[in-house]
Protein backbone atom coordinates (compact mmCIF):
# COMPACT_ATOMS: atom_id res chain seq x y z
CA UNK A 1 0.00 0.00 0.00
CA UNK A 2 1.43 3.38 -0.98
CA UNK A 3 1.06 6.67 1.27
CA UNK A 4 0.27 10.12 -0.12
CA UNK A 5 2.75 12.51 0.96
CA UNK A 6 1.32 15.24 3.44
CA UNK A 7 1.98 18.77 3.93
CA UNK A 8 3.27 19.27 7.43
CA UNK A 9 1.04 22.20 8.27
CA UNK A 10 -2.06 21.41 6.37
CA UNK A 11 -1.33 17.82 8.16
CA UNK A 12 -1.21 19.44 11.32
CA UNK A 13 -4.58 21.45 11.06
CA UNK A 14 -6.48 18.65 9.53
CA UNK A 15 -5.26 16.36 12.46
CA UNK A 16 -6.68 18.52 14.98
CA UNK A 17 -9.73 20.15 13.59
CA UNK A 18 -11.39 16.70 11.28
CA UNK A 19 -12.31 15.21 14.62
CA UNK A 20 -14.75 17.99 14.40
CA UNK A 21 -16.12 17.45 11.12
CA UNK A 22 -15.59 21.46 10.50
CA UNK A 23 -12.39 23.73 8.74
CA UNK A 24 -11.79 27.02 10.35
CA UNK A 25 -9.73 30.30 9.33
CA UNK A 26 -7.94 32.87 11.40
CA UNK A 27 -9.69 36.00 10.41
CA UNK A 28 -7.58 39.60 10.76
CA UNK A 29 -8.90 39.90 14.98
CA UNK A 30 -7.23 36.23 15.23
CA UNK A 31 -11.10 34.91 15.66
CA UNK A 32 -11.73 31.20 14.69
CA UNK A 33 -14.25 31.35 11.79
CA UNK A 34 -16.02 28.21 10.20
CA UNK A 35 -14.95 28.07 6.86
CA UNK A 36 -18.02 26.78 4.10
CA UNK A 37 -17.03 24.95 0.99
CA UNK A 38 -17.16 28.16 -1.16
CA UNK A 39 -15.17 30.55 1.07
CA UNK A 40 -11.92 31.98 -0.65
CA UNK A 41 -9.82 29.53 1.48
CA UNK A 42 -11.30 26.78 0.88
CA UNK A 43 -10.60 27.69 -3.07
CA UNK A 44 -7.07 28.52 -2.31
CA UNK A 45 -6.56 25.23 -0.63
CA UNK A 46 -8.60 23.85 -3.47
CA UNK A 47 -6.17 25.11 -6.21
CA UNK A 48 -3.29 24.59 -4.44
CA UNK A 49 -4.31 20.88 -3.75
CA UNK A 50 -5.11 20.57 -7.40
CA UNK A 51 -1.44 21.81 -8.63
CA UNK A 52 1.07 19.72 -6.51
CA UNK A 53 0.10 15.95 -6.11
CA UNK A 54 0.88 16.20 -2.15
CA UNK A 55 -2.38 15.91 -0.68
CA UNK A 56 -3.95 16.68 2.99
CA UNK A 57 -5.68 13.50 4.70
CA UNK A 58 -9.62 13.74 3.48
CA UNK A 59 -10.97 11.75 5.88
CA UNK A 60 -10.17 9.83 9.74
CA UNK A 61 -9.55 6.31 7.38
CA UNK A 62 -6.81 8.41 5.43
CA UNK A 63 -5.48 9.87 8.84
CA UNK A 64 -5.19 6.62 10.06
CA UNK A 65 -2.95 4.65 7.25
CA UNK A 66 0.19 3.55 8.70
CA UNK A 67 3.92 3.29 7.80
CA UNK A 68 3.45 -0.70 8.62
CA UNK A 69 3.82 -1.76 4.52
CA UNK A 70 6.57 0.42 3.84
CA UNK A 71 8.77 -0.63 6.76
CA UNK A 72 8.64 -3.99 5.95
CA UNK A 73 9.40 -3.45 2.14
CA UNK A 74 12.46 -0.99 3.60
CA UNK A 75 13.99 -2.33 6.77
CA UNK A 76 15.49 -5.62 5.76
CA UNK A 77 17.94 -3.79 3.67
CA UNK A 78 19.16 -1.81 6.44
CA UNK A 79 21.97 -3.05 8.86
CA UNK A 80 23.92 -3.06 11.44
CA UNK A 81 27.51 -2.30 11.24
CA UNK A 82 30.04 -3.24 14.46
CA UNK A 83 33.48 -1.84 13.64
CA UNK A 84 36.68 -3.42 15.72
CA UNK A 85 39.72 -0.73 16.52
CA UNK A 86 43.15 -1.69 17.87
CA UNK A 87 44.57 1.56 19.12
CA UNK A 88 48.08 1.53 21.49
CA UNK A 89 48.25 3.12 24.56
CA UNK A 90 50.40 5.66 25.93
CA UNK A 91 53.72 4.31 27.69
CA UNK A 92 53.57 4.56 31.27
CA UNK A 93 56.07 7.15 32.95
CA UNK A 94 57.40 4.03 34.48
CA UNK A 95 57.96 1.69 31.35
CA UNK A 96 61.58 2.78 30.60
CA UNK A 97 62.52 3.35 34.50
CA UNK A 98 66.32 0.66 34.67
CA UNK A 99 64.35 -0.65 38.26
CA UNK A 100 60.69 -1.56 36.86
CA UNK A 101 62.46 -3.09 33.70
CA UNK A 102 64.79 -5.53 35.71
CA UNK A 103 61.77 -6.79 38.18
CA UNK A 104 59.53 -7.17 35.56
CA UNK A 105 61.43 -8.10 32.37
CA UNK A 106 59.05 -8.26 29.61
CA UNK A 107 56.01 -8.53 31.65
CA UNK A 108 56.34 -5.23 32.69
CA UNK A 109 52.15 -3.94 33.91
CA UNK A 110 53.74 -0.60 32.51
CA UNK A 111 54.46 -1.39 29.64
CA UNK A 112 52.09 0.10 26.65
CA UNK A 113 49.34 -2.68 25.56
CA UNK A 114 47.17 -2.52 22.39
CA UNK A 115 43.46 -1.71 23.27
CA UNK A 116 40.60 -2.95 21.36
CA UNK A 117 37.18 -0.70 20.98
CA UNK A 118 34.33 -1.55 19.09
CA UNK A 119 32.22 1.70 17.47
CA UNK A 120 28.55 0.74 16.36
CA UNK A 121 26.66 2.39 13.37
CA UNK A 122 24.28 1.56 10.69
CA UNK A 123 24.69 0.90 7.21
CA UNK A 124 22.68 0.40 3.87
CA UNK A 125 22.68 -2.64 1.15
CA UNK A 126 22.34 -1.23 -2.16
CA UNK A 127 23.35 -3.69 -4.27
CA UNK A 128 22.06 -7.69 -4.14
CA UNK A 129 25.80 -8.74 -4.02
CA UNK A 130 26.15 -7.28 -0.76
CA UNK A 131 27.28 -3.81 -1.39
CA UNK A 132 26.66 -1.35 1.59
CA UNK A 133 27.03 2.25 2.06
CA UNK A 134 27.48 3.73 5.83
CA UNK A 135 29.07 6.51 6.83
CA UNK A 136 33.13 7.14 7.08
CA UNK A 137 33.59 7.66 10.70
CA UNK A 138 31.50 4.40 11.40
CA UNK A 139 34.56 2.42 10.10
CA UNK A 140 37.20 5.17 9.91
CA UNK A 141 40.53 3.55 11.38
CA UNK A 142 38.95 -0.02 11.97
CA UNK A 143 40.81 -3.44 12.03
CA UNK A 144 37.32 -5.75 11.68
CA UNK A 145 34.40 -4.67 10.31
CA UNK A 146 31.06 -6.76 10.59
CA UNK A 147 27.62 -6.27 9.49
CA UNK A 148 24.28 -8.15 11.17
CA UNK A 149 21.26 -8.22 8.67
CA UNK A 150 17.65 -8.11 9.89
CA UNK A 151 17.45 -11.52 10.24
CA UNK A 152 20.03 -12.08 12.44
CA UNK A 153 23.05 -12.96 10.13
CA UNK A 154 26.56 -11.75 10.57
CA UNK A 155 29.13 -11.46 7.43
CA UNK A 156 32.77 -9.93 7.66
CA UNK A 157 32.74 -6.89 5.08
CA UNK A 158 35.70 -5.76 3.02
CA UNK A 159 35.96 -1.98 2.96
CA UNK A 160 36.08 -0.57 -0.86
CA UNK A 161 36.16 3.29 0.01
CA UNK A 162 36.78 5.23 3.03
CA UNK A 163 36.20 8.83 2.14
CA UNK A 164 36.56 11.39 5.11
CA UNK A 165 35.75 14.21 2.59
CA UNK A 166 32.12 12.96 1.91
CA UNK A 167 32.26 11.11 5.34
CA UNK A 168 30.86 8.17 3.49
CA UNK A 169 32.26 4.61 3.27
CA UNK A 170 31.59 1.77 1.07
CA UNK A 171 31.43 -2.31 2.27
CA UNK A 172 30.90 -5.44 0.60
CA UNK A 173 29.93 -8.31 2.03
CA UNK A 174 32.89 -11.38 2.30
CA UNK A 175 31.80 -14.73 1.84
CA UNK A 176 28.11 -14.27 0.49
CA UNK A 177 27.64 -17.81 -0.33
CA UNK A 178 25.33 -16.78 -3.55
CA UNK A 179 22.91 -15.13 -1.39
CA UNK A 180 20.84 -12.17 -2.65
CA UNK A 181 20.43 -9.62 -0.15
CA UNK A 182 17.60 -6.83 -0.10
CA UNK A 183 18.16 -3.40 -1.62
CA UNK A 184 17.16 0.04 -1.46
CA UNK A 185 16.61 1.98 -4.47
CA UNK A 186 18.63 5.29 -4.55
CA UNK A 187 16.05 8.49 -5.17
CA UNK A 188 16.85 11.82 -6.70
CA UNK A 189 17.66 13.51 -3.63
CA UNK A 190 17.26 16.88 -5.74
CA UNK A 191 13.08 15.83 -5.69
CA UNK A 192 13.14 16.52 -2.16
CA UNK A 193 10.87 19.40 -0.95
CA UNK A 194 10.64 20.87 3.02
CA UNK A 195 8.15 19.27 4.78
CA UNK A 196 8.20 15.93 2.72
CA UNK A 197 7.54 12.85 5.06
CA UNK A 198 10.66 10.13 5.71
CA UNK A 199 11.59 7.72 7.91
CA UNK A 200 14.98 6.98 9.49
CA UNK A 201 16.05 3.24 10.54
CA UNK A 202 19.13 2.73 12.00
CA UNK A 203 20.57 0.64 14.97
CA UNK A 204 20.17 3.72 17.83
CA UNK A 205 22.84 2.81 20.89
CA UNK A 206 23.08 -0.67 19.81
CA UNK A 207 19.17 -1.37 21.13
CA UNK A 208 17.87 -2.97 17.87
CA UNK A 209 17.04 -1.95 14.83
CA UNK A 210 14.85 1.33 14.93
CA UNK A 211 12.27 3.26 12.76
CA UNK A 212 11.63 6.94 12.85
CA UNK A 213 9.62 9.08 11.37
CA UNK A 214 9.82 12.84 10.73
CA UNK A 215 9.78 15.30 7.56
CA UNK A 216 12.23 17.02 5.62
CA UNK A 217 12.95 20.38 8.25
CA UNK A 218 15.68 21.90 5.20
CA UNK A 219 17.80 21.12 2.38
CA UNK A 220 21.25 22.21 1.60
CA UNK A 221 22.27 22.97 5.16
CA UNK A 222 26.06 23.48 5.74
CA UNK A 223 28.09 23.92 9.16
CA UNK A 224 27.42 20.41 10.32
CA UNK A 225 30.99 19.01 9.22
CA UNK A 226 33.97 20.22 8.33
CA UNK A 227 33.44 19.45 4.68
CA UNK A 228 33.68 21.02 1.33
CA UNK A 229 30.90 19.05 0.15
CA UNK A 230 28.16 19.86 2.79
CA UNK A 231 24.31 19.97 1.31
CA UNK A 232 23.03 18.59 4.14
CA UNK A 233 19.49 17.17 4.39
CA UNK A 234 17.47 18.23 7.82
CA UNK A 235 14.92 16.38 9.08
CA UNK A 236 13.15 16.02 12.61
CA UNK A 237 12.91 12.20 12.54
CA UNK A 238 14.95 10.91 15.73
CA UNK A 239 18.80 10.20 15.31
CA UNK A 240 20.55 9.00 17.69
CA UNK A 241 24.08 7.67 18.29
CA UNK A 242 24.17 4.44 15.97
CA UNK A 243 22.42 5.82 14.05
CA UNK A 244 24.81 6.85 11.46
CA UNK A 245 25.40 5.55 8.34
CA UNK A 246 21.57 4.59 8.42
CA UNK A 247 18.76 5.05 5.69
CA UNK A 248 16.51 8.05 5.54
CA UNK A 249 13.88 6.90 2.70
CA UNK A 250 11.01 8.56 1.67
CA UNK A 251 7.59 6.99 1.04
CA UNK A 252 8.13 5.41 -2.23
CA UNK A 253 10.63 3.02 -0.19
CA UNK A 254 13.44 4.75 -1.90
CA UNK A 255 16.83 6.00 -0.21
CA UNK A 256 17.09 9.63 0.16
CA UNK A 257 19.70 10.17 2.22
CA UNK A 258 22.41 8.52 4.81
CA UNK A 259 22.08 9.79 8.39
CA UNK A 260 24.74 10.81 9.46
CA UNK A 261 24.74 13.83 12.35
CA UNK A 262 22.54 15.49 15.02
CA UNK A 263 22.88 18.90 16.33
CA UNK A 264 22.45 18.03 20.16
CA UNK A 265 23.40 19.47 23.87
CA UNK A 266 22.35 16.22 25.59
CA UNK A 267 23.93 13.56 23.42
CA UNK A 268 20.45 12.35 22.02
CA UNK A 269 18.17 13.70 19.37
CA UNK A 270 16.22 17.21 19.91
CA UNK A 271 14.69 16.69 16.28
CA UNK A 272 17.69 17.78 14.54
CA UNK A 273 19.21 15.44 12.31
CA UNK A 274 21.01 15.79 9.47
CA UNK A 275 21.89 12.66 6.08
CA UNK A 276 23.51 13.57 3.60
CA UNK A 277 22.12 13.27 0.39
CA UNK A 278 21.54 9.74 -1.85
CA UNK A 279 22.59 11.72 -4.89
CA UNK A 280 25.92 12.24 -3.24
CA UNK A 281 26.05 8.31 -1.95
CA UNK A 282 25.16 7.37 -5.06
CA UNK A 283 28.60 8.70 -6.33
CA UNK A 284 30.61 7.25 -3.97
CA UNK A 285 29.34 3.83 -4.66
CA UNK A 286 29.38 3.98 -8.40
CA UNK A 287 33.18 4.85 -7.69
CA UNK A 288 33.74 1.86 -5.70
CA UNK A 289 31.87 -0.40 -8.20
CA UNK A 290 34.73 1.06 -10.93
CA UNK A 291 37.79 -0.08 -8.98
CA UNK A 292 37.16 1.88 -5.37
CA UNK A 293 38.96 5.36 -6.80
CA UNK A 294 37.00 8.57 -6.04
CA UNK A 295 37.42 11.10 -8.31
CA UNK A 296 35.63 14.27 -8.07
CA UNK A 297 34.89 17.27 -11.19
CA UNK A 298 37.30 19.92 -9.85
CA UNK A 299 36.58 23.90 -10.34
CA UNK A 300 39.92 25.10 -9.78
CA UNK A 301 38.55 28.21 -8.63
CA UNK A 302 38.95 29.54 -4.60
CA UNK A 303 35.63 30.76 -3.44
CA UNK A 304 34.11 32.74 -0.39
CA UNK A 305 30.85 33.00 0.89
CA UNK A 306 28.87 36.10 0.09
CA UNK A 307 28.17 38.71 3.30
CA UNK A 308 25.96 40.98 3.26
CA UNK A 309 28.14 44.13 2.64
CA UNK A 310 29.69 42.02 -0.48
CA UNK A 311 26.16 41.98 -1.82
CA UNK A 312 25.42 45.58 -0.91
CA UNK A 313 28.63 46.51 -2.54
CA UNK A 314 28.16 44.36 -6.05
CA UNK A 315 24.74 45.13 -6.02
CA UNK A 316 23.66 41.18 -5.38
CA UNK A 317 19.70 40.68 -4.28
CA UNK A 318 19.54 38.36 -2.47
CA UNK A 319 22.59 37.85 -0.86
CA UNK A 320 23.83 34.49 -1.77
CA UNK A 321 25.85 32.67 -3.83
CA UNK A 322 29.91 31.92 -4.20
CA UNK A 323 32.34 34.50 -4.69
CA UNK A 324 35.58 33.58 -6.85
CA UNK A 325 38.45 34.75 -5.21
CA UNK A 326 41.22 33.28 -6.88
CA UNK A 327 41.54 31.13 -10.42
CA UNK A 328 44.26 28.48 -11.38
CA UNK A 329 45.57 28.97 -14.57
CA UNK A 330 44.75 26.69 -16.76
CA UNK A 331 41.83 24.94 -14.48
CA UNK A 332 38.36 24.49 -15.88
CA UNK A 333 37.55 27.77 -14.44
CA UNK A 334 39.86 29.36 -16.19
CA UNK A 335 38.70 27.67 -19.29
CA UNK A 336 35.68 28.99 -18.82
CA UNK A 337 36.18 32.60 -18.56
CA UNK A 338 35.27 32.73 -14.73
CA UNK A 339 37.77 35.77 -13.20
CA UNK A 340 38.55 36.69 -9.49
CA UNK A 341 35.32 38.71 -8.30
CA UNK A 342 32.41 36.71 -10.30
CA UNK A 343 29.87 36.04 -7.97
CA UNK A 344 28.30 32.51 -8.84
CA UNK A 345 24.41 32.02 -8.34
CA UNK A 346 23.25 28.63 -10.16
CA UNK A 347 24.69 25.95 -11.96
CA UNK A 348 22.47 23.97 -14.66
CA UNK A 349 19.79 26.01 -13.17
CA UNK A 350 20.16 25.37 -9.78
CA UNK A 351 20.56 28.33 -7.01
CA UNK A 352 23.51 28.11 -5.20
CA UNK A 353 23.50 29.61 -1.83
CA UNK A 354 26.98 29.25 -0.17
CA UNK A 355 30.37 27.69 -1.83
CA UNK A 356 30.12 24.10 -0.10
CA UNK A 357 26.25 24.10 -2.43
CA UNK A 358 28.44 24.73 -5.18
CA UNK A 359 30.93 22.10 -4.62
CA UNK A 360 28.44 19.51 -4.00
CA UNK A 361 26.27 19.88 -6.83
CA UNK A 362 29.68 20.20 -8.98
CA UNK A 363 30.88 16.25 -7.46
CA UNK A 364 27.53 15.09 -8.28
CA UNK A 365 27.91 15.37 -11.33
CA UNK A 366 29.90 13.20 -13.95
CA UNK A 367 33.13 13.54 -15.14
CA UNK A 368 32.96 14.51 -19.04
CA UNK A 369 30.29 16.00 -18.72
CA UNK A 370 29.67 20.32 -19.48
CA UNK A 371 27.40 22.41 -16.74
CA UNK A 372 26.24 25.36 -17.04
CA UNK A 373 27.03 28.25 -14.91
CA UNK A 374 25.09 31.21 -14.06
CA UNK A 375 27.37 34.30 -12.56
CA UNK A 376 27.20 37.59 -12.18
CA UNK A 377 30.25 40.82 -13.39
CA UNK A 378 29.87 43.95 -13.16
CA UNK A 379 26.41 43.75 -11.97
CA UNK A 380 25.47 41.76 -15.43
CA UNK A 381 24.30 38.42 -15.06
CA UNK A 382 26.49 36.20 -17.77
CA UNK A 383 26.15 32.06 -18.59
CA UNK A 384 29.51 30.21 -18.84
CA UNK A 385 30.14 26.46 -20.06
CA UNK A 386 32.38 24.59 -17.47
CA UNK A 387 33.99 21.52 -18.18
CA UNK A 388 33.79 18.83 -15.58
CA UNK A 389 37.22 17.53 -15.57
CA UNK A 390 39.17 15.85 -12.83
CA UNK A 391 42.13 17.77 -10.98
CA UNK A 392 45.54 17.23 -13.08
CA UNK A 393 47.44 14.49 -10.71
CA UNK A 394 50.48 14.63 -12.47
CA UNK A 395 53.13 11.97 -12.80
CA UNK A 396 53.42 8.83 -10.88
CA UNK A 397 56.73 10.08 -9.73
CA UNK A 398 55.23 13.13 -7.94
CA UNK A 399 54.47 11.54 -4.31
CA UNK A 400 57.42 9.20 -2.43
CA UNK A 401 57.07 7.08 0.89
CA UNK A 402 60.47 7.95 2.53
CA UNK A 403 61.78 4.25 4.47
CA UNK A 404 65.09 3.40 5.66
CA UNK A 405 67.03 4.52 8.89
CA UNK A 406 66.17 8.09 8.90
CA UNK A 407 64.23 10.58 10.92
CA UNK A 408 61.61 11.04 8.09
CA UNK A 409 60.87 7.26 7.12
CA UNK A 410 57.09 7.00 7.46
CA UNK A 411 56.46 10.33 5.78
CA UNK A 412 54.87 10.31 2.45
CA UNK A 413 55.39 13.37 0.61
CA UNK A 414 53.68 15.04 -2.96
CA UNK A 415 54.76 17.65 -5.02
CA UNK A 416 52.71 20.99 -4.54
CA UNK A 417 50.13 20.68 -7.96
CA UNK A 418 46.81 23.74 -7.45
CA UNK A 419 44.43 21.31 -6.29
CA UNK A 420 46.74 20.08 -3.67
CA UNK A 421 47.47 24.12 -2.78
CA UNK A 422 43.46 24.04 -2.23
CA UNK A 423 43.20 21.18 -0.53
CA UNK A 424 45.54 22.98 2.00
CA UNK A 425 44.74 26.46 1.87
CA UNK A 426 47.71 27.46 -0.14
CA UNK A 427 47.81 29.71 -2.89
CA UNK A 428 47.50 27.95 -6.56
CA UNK A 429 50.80 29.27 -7.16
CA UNK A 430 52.51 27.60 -4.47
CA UNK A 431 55.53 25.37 -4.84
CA UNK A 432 57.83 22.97 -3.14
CA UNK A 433 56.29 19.72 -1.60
CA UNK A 434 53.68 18.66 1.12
CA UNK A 435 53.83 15.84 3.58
CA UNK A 436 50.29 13.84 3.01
CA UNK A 437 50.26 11.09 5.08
CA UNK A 438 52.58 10.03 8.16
CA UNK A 439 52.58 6.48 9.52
CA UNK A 440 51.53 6.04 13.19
CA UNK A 441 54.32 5.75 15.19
CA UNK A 442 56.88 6.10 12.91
CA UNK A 443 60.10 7.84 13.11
CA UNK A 444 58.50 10.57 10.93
CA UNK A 445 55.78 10.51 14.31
CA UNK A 446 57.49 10.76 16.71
CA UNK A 447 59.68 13.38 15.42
CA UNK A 448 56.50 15.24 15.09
CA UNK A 449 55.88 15.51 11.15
CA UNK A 450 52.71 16.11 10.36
CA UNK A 451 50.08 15.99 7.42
CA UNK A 452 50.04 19.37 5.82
CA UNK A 453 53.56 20.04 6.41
CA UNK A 454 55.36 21.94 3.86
CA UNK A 455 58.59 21.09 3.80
CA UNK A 456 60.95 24.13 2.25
CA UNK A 457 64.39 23.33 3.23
CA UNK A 458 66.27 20.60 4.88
CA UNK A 459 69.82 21.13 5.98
CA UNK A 460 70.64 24.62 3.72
CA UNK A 461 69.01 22.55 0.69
CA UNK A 462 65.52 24.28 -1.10
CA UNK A 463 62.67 21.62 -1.76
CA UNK A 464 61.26 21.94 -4.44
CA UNK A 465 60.41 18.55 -5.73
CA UNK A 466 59.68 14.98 -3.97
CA UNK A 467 63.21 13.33 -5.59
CA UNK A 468 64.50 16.14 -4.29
CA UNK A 469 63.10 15.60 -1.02
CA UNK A 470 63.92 12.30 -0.92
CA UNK A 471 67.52 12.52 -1.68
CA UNK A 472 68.07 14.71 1.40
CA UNK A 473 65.44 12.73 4.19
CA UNK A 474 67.41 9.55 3.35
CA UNK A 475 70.97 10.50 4.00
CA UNK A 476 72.65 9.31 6.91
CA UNK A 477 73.53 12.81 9.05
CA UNK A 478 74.11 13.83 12.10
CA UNK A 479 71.17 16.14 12.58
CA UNK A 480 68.60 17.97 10.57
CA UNK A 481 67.98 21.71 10.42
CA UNK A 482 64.24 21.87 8.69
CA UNK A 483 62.42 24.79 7.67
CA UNK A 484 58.73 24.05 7.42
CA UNK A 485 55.58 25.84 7.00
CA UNK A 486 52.64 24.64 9.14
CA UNK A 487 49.67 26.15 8.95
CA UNK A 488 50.44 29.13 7.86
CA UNK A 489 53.08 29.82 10.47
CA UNK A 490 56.66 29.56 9.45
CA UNK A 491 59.00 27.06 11.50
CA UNK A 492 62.49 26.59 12.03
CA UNK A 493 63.72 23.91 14.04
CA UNK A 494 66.79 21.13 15.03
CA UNK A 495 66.11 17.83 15.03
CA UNK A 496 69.11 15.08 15.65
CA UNK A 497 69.94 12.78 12.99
């Protein structure tokens, strides 16, 4: 049985006043007036009934359908995901002292001692072979992942992307044994309209699986992560902890978002939840079904948000939309024309409010593919073609993993290319060479190298590339003088060799 959407205010009214048998309208003195079948709001809500399908309950029967059907079509696709982390402990003060180390030898109750915790979230089978989608931070980091179906089932799950940029996280099932597993139908998440109804299932602090129910509150809200691809949907359906990586579907039994976050001063739901979009999940996992790379469109164009004296100044009404700051030369932005002060309101038609709206809609979208951009110079409002092409990596040659007996083994480095100036607030222009990953406790950790470094001169020697880079972390000295930028702050510092 399928359920007519409902209009959260006209749902409301008609919940409260049908008991009654009788409408009413608020005249101008704030009376209660009955309202008769020919009155001017009755035709109002006549018309507006007859131009959107959405419909108000007409009767107590329709007030009294239930989200029974649906559930059962929609929860045995949705799972439960218990991920397994082996973390080390500090050393105790104690574990190196000469008297400790000769009473206890080996056996030392000082010494530090892996420590295993288990994080619980919820995930979502979209594909029969066992595919699942959850969010990042449900598995970020984790040694063992498992899944537990509806039905009571466990399976160990291979992890085919971990994105912390999207926060979302891919899984396939190990082992299947030929089994075809329920599915969830991605939606258009772009169909969403405020005050749509949806329900959230998820595995809330581990008590069972879980169904909620709530409308859409917003769409494209940004500020919940830290994110350049935030279009956040909002919805008052109870999430809780567990809850993430969870389905929010509408009432066509189709996935319309992930949950992932609640805004929250008591660590459980005050009806403000946030998913992130399926259009946006359905990326990710169309990326790990061709090989598990992500690869997202890339602007190559710096943007701000607009204030409100910006829009007072360039004459923008209303104020919103992304402000180009900076262009890389020779990035699709450039190729299209776009120039530092263009104020960007739409692409293929669709308003863009802030610069994380922008990015999203731009890595939803296919690689290959031409948008449309709407922008205003000069007060004119202009169209430009943009290319959807992804960031130039360069050669394979341009990132190194420094090993060996040095300070720096552990350290992977990458020569400075635009995007990777974005990626860490650096100008386009920037040059030299950026540590990107460091190894946990590593000689490169524990001298205190960090991701985002940008290395500029080791021992009197300019880096500028990773060979050279390299070349100098490798050699066998007695110390290292390093000049670093972290951060924007310039450092200088002495290291022994």
């Amino acid at each position: 049985m399928s359920l007519p959407r409902l209009s959260v205010l006209a749902a409301a009214a008609a919940a409260v006043l049908a008991a009654a048998g009788i409408a009413y309208a608020l005249e101008g003195n704030g009376k209660p007036q009955p309202v008769t079948q020919s009155s001017p709001a009755m035709q109002v809500a006549a018309a507006a009934a007859a131009a959107d399908s959405r419909q108000v309950p007409q009767s107590r029967t329709e007030m009294e359908l239930s989200f029974a059907p649906l559930v059962k079509q929609v929860a045995p696709a949705v799972v439960n995901v218990y991920a397994t982390t082996i973390s080390k402990q500090s050393n105790s003060p104690f574990a190196n002292d000469p008297f400790f180390s000769q009473l206890f030898g080996r056996n030392s109750p000082f010494a530090a001692r892996p420590r295993e915790s288990e994080s619980l979230g919820s995930g979502v089978i979209i594909d029969p072979k066992g595919v699942i989608v959850t969010n990042n931070h449900v598995v970020n980091g984790a040694t063992d992942v498992k899944v537990a179906l509806q039905d009571g089932h466990q399976y160990d799950v291979d992890v085919l992307i971990a994105d912390p940029k999207t926060d979302l996280a891919v899984l396939k099932i190990k082992n299947p044994g030929g089994k075809i597993f329920p599915t969830l139908p991605f939606a258009n998440s772009d169909d969403l309209e405020v005050g749509d109804l949806v329900l959230a299932i998820g595995n809330p602090f581990g008590v069972g699986q879980t169904v909620t129910s709530g409308i859409v509150s917003a769409l494209q809200r940004t500020g919940v992560e830290s994110s350049d691809y935030e279009a956040f949907i909002q919805t008052d359906a109870a999430i809780n902890p567990g809850n993430s990586g969870g389905a929010l579907v509408n009432l066509k039994g189709q996935l319309v978002g992930i949950n992932t976050a609640i805004f929250t001063r008591s660590g459980g739901s005050v009806g403000i939840g946030f998913a992130i979009p399926a259009n946006m999940a359905r990326t990710v996992a169309r990326a790990a079904e061709n090989g598990g790379k992500l690869v997202f469109p890339w602007l190559g164009a710096r943007l701000q948000d607009i204030t409100p004296d910006i829009a007072n100044s360039l004459n923008i009404d209303p104020p919103r939309g992304a402000m180009v700051t900076e262009v890389a030369q020779g990035s699709p932005a450039d190729q299209a024309g776009l120039k530092s002060g263009d104020v960007i309101t739409a692409i293929d038609g669709v308003e863009v409010d802030e610069p994380q709206g922008l990015n999203y809609r731009i890595a939803t979208k296919p690689i290959g593919s031409t948008a449309e951009l709407t922008f205003i110079r000069g007060g004119q409002r202009q169209q430009a073609a943009l290319k959807l092409e992804p960031a130039p990596n360069g050669n394979a040659g341009d990132t190194v993993t420094i090993s060996g007996n040095t300070r720096f083994a552990g350290a992977t480095a990458a020569t400075l290319t635009p995007a990777l100036a974005q990626q860490y607030g650096l100008p386009f222009t920037a040059k030299g060479i950026v540590i990107t990953n460091v190894a946990s406790d590593s000689p490169a950790d524990r001298m205190g190298l960090m991701a985002g470094d940008i290395i500029l001169n080791l021992n009197g020697t300019d880096i500028r590339d990773v060979s050279t880079f390299k070349r100098i972390a490798s050699g066998d000295v007695q110390g290292w003088q390093i000049t670093l930028q972290r951060q924007g702050q310039l450092i200088r510092t002495y290291i022994d060799g």
